[in-house]
C-alpha atoms as a PDB file:
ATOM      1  CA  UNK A   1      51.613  96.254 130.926  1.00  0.00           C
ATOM      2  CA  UNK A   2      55.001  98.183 130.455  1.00  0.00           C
ATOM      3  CA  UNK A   3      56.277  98.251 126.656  1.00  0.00           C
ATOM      4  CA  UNK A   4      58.968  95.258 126.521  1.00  0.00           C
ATOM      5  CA  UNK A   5      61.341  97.075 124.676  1.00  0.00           C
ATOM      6  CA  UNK A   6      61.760  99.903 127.387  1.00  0.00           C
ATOM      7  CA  UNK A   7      61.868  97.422 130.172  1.00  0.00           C
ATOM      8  CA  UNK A   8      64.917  95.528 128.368  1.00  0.00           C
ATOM      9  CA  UNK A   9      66.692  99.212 127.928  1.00  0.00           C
ATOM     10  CA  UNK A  10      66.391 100.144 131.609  1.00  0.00           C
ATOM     11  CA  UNK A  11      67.435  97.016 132.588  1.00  0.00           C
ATOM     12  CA  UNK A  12      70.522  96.969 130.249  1.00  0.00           C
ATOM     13  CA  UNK A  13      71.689 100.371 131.485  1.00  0.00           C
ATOM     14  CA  UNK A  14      71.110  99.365 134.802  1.00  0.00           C
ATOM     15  CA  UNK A  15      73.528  96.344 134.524  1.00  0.00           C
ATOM     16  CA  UNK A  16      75.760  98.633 132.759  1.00  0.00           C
ATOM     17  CA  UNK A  17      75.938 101.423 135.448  1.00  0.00           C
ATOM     18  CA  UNK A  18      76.841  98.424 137.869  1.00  0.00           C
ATOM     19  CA  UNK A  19      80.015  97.369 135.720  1.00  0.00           C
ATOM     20  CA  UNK A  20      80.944 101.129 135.733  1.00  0.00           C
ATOM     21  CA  UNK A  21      80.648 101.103 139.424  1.00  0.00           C
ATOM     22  CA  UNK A  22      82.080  97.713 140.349  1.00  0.00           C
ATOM     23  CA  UNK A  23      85.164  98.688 137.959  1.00  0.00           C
ATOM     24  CA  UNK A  24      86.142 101.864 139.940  1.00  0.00           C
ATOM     25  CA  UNK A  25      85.436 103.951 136.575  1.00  0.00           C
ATOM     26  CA  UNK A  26      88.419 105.316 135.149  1.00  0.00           C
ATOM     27  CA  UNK A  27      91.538 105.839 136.980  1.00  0.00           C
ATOM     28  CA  UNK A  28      92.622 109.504 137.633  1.00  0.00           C
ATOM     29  CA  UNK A  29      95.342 111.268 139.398  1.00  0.00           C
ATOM     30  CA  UNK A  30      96.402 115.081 139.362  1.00  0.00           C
ATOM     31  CA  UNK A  31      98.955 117.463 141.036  1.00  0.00           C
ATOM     32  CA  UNK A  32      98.890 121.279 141.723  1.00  0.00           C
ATOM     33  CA  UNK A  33     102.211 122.585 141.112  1.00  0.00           C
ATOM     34  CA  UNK A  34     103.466 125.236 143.631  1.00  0.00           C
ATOM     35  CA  UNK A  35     106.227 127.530 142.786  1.00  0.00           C
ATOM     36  CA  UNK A  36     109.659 127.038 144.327  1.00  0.00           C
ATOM     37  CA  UNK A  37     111.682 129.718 146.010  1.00  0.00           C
ATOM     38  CA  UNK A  38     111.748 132.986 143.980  1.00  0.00           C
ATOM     39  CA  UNK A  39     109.309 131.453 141.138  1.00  0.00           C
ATOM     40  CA  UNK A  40     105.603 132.577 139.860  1.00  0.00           C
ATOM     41  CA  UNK A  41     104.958 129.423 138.441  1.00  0.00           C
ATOM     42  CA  UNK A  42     101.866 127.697 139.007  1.00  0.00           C
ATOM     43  CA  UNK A  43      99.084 125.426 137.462  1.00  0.00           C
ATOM     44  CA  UNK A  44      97.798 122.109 137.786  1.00  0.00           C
ATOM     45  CA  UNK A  45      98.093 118.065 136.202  1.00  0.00           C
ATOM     46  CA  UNK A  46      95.727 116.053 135.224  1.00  0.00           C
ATOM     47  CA  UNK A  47      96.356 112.144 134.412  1.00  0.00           C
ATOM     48  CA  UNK A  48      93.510 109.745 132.797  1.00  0.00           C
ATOM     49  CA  UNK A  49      93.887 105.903 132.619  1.00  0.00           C
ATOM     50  CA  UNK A  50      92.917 105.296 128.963  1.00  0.00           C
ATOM     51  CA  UNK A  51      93.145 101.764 128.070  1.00  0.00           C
ATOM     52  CA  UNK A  52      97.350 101.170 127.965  1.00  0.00           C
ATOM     53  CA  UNK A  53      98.083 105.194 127.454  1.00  0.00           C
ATOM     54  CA  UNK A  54      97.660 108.125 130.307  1.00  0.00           C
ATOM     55  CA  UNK A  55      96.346 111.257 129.137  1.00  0.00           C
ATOM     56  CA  UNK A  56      98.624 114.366 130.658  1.00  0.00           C
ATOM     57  CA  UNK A  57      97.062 117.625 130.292  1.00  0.00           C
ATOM     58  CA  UNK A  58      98.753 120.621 132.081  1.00  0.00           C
ATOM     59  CA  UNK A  59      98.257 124.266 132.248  1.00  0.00           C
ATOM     60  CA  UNK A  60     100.464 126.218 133.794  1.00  0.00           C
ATOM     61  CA  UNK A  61     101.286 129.729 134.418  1.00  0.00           C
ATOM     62  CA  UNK A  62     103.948 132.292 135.512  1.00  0.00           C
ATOM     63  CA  UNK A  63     106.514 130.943 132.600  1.00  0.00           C
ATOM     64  CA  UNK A  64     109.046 132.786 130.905  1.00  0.00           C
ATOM     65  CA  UNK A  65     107.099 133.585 127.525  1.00  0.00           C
ATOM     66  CA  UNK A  66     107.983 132.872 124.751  1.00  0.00           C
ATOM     67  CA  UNK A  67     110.290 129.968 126.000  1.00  0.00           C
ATOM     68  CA  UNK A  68     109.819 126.185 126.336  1.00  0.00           C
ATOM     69  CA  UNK A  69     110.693 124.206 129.875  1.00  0.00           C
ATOM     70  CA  UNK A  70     111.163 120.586 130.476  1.00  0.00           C
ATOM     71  CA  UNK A  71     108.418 119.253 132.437  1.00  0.00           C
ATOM     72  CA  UNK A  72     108.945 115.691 134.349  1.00  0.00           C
ATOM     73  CA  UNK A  73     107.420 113.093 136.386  1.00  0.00           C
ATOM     74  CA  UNK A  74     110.069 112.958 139.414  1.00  0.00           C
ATOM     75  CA  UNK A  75     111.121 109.948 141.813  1.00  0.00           C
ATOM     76  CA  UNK A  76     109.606 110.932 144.808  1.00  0.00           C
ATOM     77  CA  UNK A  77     106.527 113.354 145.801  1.00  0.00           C
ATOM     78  CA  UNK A  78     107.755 115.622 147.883  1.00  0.00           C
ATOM     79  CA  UNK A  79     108.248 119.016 147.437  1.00  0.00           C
ATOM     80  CA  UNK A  80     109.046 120.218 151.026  1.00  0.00           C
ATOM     81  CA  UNK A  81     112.790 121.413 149.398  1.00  0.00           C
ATOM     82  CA  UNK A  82     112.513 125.189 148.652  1.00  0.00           C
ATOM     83  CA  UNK A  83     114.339 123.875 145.624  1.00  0.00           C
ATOM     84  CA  UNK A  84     112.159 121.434 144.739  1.00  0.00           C
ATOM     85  CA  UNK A  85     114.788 118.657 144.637  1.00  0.00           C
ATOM     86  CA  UNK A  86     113.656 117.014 147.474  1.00  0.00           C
ATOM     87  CA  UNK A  87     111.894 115.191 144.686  1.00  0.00           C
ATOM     88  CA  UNK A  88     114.692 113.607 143.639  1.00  0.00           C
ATOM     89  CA  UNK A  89     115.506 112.495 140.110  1.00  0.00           C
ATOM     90  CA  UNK A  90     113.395 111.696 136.983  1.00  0.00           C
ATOM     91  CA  UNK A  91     111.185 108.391 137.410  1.00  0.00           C
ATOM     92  CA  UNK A  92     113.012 105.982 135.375  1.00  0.00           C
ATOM     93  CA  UNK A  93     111.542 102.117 136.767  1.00  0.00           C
ATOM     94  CA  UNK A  94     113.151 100.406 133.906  1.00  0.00           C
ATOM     95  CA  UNK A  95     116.689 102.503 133.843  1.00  0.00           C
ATOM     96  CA  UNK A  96     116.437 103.722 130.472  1.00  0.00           C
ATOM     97  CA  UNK A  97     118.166 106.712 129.272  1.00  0.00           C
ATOM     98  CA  UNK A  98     116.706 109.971 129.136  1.00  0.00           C
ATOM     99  CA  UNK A  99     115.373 111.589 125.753  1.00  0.00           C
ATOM    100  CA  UNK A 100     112.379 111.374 123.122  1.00  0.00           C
ATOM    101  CA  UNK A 101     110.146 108.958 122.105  1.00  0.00           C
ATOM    102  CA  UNK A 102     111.024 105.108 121.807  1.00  0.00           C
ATOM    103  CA  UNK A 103     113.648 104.308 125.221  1.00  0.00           C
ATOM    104  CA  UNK A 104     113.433 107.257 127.105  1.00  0.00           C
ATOM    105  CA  UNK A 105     112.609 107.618 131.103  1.00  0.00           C
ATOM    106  CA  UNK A 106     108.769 106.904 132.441  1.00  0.00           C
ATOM    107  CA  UNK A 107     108.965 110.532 133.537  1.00  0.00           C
ATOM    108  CA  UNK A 108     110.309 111.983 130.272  1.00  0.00           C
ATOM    109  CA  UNK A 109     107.246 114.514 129.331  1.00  0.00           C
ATOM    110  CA  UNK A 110     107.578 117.144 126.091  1.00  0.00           C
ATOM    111  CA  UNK A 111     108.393 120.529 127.064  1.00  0.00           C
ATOM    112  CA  UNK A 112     105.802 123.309 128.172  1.00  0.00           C
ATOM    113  CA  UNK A 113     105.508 125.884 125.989  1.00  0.00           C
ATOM    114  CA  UNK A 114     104.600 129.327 126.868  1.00  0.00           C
ATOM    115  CA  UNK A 115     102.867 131.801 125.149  1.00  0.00           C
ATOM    116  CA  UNK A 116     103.563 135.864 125.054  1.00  0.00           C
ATOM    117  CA  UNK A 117     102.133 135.791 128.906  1.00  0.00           C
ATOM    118  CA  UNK A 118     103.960 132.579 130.122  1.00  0.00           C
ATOM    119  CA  UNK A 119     101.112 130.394 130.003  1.00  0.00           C
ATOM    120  CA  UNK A 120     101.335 127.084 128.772  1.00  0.00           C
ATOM    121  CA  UNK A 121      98.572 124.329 127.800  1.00  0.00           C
ATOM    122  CA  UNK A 122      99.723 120.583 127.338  1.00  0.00           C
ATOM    123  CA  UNK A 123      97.546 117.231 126.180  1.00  0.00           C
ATOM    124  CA  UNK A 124      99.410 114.537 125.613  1.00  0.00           C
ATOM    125  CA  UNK A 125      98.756 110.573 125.618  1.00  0.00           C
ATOM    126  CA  UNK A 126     101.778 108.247 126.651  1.00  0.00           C
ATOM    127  CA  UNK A 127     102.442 104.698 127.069  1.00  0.00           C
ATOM    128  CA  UNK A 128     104.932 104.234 129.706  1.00  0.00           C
ATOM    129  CA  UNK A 129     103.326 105.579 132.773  1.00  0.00           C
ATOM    130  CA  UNK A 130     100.184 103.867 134.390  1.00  0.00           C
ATOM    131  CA  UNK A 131      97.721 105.440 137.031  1.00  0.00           C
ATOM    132  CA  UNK A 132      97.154 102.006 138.118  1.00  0.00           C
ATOM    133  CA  UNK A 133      98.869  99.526 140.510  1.00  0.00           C
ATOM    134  CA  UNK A 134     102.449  97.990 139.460  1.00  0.00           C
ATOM    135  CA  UNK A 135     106.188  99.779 138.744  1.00  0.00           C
ATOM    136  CA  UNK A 136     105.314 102.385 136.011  1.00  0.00           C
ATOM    137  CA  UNK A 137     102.356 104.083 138.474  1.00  0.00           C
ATOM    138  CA  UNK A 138     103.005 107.373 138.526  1.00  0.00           C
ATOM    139  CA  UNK A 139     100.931 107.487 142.323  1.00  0.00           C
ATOM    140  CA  UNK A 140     103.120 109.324 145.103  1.00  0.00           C
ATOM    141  CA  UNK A 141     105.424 110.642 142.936  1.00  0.00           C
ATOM    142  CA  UNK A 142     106.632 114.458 142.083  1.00  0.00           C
ATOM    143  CA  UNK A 143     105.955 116.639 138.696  1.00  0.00           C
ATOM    144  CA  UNK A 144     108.417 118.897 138.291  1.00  0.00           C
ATOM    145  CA  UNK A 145     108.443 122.440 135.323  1.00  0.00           C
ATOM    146  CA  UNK A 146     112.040 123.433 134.852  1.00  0.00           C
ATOM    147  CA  UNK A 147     113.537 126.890 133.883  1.00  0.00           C
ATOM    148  CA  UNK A 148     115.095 125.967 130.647  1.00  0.00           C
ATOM    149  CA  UNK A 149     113.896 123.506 127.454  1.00  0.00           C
ATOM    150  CA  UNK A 150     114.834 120.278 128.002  1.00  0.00           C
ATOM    151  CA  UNK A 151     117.149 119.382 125.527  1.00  0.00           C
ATOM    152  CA  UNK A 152     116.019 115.288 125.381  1.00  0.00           C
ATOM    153  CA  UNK A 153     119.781 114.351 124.641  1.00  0.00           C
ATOM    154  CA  UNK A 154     121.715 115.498 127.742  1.00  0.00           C
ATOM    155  CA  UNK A 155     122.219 112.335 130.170  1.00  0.00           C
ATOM    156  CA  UNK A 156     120.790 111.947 132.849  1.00  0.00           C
ATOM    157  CA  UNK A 157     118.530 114.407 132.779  1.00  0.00           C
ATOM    158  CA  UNK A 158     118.424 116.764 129.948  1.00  0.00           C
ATOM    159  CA  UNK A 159     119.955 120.134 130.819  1.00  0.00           C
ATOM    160  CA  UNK A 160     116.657 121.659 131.621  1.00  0.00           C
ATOM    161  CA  UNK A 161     117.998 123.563 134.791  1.00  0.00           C
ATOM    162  CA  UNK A 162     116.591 124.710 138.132  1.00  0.00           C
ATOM    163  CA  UNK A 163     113.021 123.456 139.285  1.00  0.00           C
ATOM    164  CA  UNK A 164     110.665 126.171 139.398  1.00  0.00           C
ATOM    165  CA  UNK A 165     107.538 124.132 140.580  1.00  0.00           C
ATOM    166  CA  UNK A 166     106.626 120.936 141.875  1.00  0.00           C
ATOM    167  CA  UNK A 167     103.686 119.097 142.557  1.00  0.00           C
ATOM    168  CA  UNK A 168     102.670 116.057 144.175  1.00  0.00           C
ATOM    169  CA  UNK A 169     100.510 113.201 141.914  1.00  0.00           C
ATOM    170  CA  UNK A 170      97.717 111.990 143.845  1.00  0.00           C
ATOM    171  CA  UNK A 171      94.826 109.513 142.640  1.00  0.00           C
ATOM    172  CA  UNK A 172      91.321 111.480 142.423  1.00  0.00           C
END
């Protein structure tokens, strides 16, 4: 006869390997950036569903070093525009302005910094994004790294300049 107590554990992590499996897991999304006309930039995005926040983490090379650059979740994901503005404008579902912290845009992310060799590393957890269904999903649309710091004050969208990459957010 098996031992009780190890029947009851396999049996509870089988019925909890099931409600891993029938929830879908977590829900995850990421975007390679590619670098726009006359750029080195490069890297790739990562998004996590965690509970009501989305972890971001980014890293990114071919930066100016030494510098910071706004980094944003665009309207639309395309990035066929040499450009890169055939993504459009910053994601903003619930027309707030653009800036830091408390109202700002869905697609307002802090700035990339770069080190001495223009790489940059970002982690950050937000609440006004989703990876799931509904209007803040971030799904389909474009993540753009600018050439300048984004300022957070300028309206609409921060005075972070030209678009040197762009990337497409796709669930994983």
């Amino acid at each position: 006869m098996k031992n009780p107590a190890l029947v009851l554990a396999a049996l509870a992590a089988a019925a909890l390997a099931g409600c891993q499996s029938m929830s879908g897991g977590p829900a995850l999304a990421s975007a390679g950036l590619a670098a726009t006309t006359g750029n080195k930039t490069v890297g790739e995005v990562t998004f996590e569903q965690m509970g009501d926040k989305v972890r971001v983490t980014a890293q990114v090379i071919g930066l100016k070093p030494n510098q910071e650059h706004g980094f944003h979740i665009h309207e639309v994901g395309d990035c066929s525009s040499r450009d890169g503005m055939s993504a459009k404008g910053h994601f903003n579902p619930y027309g707030k302005p653009h800036g830091r912290g408390g109202e700002r845009h869905a697609g307002d992310l802090p700035n990339l910094k770069a080190d001495a060799k223009g790489r940059a590393r970002l982690t950050v957890d937000l609440d006004i994004i989703t990876v799931t269904s509904g209007p803040a999903s971030i799904i389909g649309r474009g993540i753009i790294v600018h050439a300048q710091p984004d300022d957070y004050t300028s309206q609409p969208v921060g005075n972070a300049g030209a678009r040197m990459a762009c990337g497409v957010i796709k669930a994983s």
